[in-house]
PDB file of N, CA and C in Angstrom:
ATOM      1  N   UNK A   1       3.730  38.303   0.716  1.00  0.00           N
ATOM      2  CA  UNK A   1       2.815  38.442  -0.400  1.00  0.00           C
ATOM      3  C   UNK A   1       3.555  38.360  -1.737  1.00  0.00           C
ATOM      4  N   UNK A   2       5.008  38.486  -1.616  1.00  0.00           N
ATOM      5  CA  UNK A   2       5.714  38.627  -2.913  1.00  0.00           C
ATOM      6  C   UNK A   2       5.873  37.201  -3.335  1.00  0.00           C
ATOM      7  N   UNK A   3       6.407  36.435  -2.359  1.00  0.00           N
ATOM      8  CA  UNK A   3       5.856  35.117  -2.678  1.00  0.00           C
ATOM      9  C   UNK A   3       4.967  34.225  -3.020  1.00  0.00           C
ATOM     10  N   UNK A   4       3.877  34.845  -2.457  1.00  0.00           N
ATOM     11  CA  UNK A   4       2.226  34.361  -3.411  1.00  0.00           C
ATOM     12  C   UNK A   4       2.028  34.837  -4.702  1.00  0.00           C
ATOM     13  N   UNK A   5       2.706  36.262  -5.320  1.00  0.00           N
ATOM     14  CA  UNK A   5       2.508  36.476  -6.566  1.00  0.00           C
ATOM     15  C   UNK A   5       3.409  35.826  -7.276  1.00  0.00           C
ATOM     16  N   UNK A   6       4.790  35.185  -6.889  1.00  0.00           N
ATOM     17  CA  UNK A   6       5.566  34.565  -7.733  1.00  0.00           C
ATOM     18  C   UNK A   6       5.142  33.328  -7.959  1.00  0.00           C
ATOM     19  N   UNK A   7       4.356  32.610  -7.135  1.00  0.00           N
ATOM     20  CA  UNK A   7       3.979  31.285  -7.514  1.00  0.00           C
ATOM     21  C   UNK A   7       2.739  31.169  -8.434  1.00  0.00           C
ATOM     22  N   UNK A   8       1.940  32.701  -8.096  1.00  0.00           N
ATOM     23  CA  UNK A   8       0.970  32.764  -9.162  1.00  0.00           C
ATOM     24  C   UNK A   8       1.320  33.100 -10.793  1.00  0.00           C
ATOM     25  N   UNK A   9       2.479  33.583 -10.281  1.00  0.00           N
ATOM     26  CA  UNK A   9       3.180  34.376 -11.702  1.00  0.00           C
ATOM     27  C   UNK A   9       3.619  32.959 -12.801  1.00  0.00           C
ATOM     28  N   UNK A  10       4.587  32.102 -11.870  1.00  0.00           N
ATOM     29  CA  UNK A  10       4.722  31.180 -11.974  1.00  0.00           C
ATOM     30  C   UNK A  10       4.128  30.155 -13.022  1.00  0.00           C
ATOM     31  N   UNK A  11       2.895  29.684 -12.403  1.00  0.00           N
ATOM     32  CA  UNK A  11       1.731  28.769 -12.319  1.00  0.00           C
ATOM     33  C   UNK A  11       1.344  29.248 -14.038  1.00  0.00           C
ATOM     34  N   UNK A  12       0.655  31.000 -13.454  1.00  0.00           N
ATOM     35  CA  UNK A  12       0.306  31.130 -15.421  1.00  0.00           C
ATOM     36  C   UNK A  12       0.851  31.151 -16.061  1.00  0.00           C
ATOM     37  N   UNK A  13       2.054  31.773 -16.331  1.00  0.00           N
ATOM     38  CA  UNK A  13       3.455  31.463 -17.173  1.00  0.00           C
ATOM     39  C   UNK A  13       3.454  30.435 -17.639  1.00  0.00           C
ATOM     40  N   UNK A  14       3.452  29.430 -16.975  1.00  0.00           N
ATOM     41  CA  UNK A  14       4.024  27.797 -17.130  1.00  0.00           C
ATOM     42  C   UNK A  14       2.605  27.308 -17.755  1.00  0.00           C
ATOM     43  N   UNK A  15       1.637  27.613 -17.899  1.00  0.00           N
ATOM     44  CA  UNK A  15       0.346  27.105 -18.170  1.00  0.00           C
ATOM     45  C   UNK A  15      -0.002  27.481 -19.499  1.00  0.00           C
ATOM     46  N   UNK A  16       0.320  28.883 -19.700  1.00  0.00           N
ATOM     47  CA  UNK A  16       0.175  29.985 -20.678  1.00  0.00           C
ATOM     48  C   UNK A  16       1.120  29.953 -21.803  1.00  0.00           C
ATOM     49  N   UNK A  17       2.351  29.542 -20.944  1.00  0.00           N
ATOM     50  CA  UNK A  17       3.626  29.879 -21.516  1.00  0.00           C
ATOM     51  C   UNK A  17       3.617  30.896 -22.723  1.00  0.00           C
ATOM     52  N   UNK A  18       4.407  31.544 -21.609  1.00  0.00           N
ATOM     53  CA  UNK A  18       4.476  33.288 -21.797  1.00  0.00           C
ATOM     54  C   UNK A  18       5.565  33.413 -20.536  1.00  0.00           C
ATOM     55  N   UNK A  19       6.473  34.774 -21.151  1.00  0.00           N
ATOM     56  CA  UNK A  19       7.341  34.810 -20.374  1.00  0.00           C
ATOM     57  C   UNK A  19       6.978  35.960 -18.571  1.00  0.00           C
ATOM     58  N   UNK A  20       7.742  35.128 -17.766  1.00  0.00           N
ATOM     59  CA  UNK A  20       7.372  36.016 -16.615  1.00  0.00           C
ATOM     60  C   UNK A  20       7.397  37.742 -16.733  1.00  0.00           C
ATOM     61  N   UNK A  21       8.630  38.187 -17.629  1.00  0.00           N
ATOM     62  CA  UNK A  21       8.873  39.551 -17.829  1.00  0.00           C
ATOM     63  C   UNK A  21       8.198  40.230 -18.855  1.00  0.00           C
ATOM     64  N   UNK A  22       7.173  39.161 -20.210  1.00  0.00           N
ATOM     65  CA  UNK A  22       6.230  40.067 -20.180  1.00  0.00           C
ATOM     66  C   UNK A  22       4.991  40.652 -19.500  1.00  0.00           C
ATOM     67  N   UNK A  23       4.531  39.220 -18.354  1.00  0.00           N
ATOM     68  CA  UNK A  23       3.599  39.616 -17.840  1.00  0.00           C
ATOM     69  C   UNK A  23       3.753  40.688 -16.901  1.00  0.00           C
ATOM     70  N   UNK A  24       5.123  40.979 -16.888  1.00  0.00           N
ATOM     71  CA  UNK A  24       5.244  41.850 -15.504  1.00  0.00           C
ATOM     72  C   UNK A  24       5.527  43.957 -16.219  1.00  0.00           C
ATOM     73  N   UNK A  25       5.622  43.354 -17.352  1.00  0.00           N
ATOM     74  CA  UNK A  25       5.652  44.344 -18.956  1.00  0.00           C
ATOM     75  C   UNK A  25       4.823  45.425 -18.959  1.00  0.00           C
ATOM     76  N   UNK A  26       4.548  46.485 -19.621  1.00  0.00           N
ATOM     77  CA  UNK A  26       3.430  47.327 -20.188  1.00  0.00           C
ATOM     78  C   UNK A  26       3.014  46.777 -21.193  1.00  0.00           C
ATOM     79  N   UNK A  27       2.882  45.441 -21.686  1.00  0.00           N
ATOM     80  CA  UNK A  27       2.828  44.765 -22.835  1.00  0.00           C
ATOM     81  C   UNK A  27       1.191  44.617 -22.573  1.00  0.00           C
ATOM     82  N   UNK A  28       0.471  44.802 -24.073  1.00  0.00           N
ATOM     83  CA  UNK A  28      -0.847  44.696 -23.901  1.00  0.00           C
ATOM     84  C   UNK A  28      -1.919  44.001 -24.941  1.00  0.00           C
ATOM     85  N   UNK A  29      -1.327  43.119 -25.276  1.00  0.00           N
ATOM     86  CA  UNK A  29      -1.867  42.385 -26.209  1.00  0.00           C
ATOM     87  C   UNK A  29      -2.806  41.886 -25.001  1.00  0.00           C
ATOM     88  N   UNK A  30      -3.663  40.806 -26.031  1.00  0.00           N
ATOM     89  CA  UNK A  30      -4.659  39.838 -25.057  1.00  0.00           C
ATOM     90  C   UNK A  30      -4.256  38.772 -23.869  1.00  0.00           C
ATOM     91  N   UNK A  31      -3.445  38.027 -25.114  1.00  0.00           N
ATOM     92  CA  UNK A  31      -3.042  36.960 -24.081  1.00  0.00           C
ATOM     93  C   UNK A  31      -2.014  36.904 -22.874  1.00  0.00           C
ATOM     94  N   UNK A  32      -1.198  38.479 -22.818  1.00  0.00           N
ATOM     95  CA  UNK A  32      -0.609  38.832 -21.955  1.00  0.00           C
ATOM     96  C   UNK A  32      -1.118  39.418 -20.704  1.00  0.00           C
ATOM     97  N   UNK A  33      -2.152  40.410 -21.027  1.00  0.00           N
ATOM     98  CA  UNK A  33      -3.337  40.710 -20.275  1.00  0.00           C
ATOM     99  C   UNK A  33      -4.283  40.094 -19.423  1.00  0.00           C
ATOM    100  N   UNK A  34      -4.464  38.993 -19.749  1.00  0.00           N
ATOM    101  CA  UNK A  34      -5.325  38.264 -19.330  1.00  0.00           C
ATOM    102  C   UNK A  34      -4.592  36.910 -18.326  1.00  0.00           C
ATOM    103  N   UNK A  35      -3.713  37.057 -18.696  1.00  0.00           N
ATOM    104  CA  UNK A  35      -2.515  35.670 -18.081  1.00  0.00           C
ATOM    105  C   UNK A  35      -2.629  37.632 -16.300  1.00  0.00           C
ATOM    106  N   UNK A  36      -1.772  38.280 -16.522  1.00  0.00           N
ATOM    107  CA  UNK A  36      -1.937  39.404 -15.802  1.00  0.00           C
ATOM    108  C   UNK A  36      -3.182  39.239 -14.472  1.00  0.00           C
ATOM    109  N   UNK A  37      -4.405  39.960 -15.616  1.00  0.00           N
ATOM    110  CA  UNK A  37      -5.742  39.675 -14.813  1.00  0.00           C
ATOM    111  C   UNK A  37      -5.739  38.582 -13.989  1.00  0.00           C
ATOM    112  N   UNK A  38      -5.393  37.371 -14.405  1.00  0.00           N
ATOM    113  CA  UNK A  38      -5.537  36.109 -13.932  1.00  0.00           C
ATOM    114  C   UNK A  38      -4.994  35.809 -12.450  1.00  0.00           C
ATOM    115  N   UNK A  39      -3.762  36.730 -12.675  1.00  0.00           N
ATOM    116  CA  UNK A  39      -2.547  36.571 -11.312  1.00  0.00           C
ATOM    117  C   UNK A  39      -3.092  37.868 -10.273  1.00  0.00           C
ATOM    118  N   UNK A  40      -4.136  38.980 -10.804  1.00  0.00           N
ATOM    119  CA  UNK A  40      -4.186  40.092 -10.117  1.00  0.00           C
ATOM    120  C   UNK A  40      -5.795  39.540  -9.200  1.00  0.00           C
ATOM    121  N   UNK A  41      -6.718  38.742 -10.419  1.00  0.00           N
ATOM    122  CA  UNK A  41      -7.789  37.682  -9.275  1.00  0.00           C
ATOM    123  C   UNK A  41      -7.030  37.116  -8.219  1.00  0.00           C
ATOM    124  N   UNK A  42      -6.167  35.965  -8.700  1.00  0.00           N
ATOM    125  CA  UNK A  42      -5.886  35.133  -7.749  1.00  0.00           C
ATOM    126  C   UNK A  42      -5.401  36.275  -6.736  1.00  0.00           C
ATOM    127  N   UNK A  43      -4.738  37.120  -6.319  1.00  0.00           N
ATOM    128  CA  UNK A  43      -3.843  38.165  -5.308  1.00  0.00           C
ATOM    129  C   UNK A  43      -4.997  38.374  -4.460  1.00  0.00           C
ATOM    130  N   UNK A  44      -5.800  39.035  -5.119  1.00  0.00           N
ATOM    131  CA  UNK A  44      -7.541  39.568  -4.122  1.00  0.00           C
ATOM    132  C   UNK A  44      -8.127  38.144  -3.388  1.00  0.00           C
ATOM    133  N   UNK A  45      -8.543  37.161  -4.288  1.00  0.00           N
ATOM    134  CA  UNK A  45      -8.915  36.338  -3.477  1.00  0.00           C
ATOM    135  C   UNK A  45      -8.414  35.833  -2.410  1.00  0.00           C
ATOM    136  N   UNK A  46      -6.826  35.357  -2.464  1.00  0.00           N
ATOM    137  CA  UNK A  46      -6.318  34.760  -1.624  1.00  0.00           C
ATOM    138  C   UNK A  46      -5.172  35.435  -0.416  1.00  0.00           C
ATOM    139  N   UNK A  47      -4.967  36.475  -0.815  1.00  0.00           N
ATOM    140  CA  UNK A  47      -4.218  37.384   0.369  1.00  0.00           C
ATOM    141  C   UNK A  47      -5.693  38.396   0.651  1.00  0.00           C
ATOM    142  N   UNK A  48      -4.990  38.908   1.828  1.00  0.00           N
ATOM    143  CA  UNK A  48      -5.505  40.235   2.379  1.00  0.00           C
ATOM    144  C   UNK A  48      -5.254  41.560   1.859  1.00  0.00           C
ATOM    145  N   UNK A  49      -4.196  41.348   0.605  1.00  0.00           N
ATOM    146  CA  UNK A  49      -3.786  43.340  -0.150  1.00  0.00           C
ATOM    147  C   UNK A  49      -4.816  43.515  -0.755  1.00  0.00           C
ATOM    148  N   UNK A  50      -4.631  44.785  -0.691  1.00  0.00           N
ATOM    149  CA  UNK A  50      -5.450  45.725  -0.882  1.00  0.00           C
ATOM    150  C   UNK A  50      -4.944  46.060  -2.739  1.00  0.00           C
ATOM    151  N   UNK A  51      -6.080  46.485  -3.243  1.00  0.00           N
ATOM    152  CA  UNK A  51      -5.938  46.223  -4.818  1.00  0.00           C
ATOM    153  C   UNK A  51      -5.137  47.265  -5.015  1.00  0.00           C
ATOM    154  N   UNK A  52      -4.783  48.345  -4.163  1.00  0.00           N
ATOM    155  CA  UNK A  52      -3.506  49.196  -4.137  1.00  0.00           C
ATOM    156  C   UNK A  52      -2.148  48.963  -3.784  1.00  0.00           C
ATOM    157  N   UNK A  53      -2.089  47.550  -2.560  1.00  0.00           N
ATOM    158  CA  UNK A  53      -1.042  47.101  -2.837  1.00  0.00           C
ATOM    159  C   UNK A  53      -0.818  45.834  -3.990  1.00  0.00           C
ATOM    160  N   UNK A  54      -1.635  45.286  -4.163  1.00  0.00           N
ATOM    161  CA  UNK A  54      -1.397  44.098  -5.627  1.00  0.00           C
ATOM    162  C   UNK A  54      -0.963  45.309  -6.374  1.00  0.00           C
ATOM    163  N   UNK A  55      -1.214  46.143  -7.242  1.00  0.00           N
ATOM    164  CA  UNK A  55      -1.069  47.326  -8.260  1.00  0.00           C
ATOM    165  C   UNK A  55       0.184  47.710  -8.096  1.00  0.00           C
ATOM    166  N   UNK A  56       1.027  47.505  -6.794  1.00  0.00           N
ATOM    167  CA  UNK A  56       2.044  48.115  -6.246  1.00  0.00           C
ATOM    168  C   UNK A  56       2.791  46.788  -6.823  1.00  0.00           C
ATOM    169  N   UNK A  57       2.427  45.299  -6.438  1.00  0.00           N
ATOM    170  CA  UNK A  57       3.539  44.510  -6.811  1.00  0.00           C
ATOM    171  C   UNK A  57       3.290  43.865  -8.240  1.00  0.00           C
ATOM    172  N   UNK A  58       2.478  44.276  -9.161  1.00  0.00           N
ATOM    173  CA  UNK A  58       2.465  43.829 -10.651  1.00  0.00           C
ATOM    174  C   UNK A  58       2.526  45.402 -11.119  1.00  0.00           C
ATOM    175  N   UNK A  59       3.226  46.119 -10.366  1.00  0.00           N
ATOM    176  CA  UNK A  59       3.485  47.460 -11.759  1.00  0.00           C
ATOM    177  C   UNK A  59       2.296  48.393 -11.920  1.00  0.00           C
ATOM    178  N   UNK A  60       1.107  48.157 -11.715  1.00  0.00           N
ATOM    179  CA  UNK A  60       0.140  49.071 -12.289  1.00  0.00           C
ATOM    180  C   UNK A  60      -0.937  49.689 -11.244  1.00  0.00           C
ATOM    181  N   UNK A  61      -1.671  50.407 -11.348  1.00  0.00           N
ATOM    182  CA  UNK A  61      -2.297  51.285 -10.252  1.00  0.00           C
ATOM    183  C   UNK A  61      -3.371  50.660  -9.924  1.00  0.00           C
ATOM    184  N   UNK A  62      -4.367  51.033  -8.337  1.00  0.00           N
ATOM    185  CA  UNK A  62      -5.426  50.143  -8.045  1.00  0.00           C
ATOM    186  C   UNK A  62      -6.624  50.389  -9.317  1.00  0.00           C
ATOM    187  N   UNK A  63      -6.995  51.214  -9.641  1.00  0.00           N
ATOM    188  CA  UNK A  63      -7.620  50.964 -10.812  1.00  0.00           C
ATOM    189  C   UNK A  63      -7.594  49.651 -12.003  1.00  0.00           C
ATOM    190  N   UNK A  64      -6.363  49.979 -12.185  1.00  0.00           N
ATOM    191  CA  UNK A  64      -6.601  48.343 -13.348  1.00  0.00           C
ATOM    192  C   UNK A  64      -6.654  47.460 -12.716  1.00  0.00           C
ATOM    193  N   UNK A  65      -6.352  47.407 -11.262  1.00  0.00           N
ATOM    194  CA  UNK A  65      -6.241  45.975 -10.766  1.00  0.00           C
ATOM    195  C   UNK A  65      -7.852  45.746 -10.753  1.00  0.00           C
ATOM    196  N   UNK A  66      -8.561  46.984 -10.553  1.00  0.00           N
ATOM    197  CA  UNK A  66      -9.975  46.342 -10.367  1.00  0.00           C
ATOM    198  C   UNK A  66     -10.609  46.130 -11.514  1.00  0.00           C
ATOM    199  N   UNK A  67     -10.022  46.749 -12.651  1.00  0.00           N
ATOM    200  CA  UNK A  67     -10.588  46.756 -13.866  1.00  0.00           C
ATOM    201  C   UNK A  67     -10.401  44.739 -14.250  1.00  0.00           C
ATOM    202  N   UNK A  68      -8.712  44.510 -13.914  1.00  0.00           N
ATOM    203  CA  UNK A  68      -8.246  43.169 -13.926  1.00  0.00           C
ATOM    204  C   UNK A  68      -9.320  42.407 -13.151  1.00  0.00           C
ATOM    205  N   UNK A  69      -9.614  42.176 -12.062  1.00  0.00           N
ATOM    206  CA  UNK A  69     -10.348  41.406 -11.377  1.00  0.00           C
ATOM    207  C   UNK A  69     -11.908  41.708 -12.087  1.00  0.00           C
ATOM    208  N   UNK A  70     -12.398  42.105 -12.361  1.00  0.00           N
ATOM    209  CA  UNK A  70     -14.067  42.411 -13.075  1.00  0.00           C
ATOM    210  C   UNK A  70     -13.682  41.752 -14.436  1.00  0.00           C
ATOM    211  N   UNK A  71     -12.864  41.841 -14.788  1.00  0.00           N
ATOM    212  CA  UNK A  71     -12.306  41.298 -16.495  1.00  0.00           C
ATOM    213  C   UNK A  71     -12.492  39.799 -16.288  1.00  0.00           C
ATOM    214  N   UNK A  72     -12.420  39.766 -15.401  1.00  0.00           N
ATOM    215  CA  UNK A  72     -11.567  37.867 -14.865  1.00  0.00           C
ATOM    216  C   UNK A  72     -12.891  37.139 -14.229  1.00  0.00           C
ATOM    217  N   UNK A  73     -14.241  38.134 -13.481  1.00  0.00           N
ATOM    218  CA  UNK A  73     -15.150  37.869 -13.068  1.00  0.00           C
ATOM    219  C   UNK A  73     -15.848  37.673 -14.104  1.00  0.00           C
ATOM    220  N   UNK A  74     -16.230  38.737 -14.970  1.00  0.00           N
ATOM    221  CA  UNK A  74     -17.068  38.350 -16.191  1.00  0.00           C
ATOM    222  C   UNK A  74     -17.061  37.627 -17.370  1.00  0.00           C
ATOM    223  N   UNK A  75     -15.826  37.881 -17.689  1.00  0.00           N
ATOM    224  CA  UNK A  75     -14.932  37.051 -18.798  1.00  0.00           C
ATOM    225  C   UNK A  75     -15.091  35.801 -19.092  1.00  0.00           C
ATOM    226  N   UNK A  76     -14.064  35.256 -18.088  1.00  0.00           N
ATOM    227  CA  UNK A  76     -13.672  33.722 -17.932  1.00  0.00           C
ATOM    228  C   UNK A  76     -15.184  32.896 -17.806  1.00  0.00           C
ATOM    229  N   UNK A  77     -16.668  33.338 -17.764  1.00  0.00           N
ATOM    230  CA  UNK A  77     -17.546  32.375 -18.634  1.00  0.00           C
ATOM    231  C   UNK A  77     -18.042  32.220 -19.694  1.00  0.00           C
ATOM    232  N   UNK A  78     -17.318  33.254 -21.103  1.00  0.00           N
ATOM    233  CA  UNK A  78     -17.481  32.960 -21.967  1.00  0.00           C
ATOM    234  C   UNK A  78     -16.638  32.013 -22.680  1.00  0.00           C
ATOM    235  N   UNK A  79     -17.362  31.357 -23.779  1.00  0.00           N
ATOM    236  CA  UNK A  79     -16.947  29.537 -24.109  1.00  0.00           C
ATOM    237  C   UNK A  79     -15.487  30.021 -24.950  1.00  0.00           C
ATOM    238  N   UNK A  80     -15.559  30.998 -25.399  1.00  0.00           N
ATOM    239  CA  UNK A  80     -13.816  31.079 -25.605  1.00  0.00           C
ATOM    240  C   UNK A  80     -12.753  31.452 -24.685  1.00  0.00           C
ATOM    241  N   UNK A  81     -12.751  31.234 -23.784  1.00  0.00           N
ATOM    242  CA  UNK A  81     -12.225  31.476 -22.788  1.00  0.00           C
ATOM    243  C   UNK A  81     -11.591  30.079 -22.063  1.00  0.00           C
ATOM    244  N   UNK A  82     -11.715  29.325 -22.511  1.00  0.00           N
ATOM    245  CA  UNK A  82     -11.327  28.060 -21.968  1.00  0.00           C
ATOM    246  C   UNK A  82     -10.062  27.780 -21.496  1.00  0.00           C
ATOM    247  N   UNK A  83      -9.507  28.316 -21.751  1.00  0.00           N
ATOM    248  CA  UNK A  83      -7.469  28.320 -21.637  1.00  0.00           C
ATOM    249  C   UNK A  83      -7.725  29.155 -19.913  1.00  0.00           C
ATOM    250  N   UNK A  84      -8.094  30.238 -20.271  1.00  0.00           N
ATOM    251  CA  UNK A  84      -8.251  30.926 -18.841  1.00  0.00           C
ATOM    252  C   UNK A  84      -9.316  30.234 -17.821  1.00  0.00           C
ATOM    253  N   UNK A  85     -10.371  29.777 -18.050  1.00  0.00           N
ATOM    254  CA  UNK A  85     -11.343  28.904 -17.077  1.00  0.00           C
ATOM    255  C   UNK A  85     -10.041  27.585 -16.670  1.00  0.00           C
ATOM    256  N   UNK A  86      -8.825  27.447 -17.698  1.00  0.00           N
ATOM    257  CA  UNK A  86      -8.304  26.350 -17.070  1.00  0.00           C
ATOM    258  C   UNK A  86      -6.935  26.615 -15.883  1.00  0.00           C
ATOM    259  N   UNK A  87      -6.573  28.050 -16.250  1.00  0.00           N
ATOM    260  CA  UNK A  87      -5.733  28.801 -15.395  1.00  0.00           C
ATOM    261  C   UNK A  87      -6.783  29.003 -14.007  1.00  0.00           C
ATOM    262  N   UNK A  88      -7.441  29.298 -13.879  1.00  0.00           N
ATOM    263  CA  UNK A  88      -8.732  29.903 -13.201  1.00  0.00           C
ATOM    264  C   UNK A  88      -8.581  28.865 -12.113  1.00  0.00           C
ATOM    265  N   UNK A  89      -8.572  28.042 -12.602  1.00  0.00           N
ATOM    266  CA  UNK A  89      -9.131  26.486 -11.779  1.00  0.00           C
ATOM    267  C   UNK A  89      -7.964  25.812 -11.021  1.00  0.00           C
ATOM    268  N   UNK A  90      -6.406  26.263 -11.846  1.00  0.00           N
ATOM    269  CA  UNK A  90      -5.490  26.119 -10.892  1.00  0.00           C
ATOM    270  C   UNK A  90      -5.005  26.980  -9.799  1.00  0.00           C
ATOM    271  N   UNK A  91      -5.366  28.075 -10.176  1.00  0.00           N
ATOM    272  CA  UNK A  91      -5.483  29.628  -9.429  1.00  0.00           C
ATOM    273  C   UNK A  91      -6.015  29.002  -8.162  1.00  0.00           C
ATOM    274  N   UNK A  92      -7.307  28.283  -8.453  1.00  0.00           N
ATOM    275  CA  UNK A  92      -7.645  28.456  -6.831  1.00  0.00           C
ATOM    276  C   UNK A  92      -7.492  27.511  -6.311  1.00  0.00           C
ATOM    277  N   UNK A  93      -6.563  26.172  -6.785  1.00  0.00           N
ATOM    278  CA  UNK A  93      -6.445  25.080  -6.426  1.00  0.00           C
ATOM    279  C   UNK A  93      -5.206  25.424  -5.161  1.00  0.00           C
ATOM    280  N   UNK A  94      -4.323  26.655  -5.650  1.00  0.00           N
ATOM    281  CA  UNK A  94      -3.014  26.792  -5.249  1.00  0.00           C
ATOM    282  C   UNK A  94      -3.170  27.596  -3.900  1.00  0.00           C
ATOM    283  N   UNK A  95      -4.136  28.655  -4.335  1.00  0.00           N
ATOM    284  CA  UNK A  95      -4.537  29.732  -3.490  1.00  0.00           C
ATOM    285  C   UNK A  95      -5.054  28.765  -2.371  1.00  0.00           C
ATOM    286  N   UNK A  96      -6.258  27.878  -1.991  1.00  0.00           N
ATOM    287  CA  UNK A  96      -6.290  26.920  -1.141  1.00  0.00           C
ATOM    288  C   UNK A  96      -5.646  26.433  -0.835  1.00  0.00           C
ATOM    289  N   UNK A  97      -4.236  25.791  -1.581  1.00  0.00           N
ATOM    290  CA  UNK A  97      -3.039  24.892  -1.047  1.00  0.00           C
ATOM    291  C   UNK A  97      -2.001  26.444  -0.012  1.00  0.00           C
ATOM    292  N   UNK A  98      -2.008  27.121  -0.446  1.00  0.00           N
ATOM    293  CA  UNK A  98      -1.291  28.519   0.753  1.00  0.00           C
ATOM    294  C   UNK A  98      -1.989  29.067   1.391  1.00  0.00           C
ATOM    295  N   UNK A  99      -3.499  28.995   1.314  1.00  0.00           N
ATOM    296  CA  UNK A  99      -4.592  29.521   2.541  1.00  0.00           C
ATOM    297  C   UNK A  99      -4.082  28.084   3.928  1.00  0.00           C
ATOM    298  N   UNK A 100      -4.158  26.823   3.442  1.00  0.00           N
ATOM    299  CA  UNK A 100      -4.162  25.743   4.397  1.00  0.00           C
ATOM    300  C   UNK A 100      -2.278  25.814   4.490  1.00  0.00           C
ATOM    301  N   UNK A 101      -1.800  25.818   4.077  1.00  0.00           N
ATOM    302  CA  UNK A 101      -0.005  26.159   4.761  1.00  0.00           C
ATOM    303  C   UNK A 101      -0.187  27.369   5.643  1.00  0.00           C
ATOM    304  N   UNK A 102      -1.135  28.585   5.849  1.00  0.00           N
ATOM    305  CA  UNK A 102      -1.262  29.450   6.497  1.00  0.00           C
ATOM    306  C   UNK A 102      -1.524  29.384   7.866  1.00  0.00           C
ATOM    307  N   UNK A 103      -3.016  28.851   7.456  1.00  0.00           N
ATOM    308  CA  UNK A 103      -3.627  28.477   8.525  1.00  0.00           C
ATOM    309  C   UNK A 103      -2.392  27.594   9.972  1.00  0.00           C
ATOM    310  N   UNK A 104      -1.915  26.192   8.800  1.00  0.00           N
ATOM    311  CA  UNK A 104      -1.003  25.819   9.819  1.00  0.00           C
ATOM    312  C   UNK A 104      -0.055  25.929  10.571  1.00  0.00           C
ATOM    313  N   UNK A 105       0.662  27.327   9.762  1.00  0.00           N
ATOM    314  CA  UNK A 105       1.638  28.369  10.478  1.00  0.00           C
ATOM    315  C   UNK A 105       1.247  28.778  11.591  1.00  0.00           C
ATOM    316  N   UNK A 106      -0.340  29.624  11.525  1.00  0.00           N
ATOM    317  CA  UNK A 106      -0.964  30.020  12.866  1.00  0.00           C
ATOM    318  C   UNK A 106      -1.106  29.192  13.909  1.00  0.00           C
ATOM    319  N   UNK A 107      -1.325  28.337  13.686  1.00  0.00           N
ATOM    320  CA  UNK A 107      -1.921  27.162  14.471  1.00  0.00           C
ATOM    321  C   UNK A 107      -0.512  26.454  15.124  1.00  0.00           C
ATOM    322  N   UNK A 108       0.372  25.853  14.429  1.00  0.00           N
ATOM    323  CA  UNK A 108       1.764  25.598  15.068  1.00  0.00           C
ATOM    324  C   UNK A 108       2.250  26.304  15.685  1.00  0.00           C
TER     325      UNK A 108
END
């Protein structure tokens, strides 16, 4: 799972550009926050942890993670939000590209 958050970590970083060690920060501006939220959706959707263990591997307790994921549910359709609807969209492009490497692990 530490590996699915680094590629998510990754992905927004590089999209966002923003550094990996603030997102991983007590840093709380917006656009750090939300790059965050972004990587704490993708974790729920595409693994099996539990929003107590995501909380465990981005630093912060299951609470914000759920606060993060509802932020990221409601949010990301308002029209300023477009930067994140475009993170959003690679989020689950990737999360599908390691659900199907999964699958084929099982299966091999």
């Amino acid at each position: 799972m530490i590996d699915t958050r680094d590629q998510f970590l990754r992905l927004v970083c590089d999209e966002l550009k923003i550094s990996p060690l603030d997102v991983m920060s007590k840093r709380r501006d917006s656009r750090t926050s939300m790059a965050r939220h972004l990587i704490m959706w993708g974790l729920h959707q595409y693994t099996e942890a539990t929003t107590t263990q995501i909380g465990h591997l981005m630093g912060r307790d299951h609470a914000t993670v759920c606060y993060g994921i509802g932020a990221v549910e409601t949010n990301v359709t308002m029209p300023y939000h477009k930067e994140a609807r475009k993170v959003l969209t690679l989020i689950k492009q990737k999360g599908e590209d390691l659900q199907c490497e999964r699958n084929e692990k099982r299966v091999g």
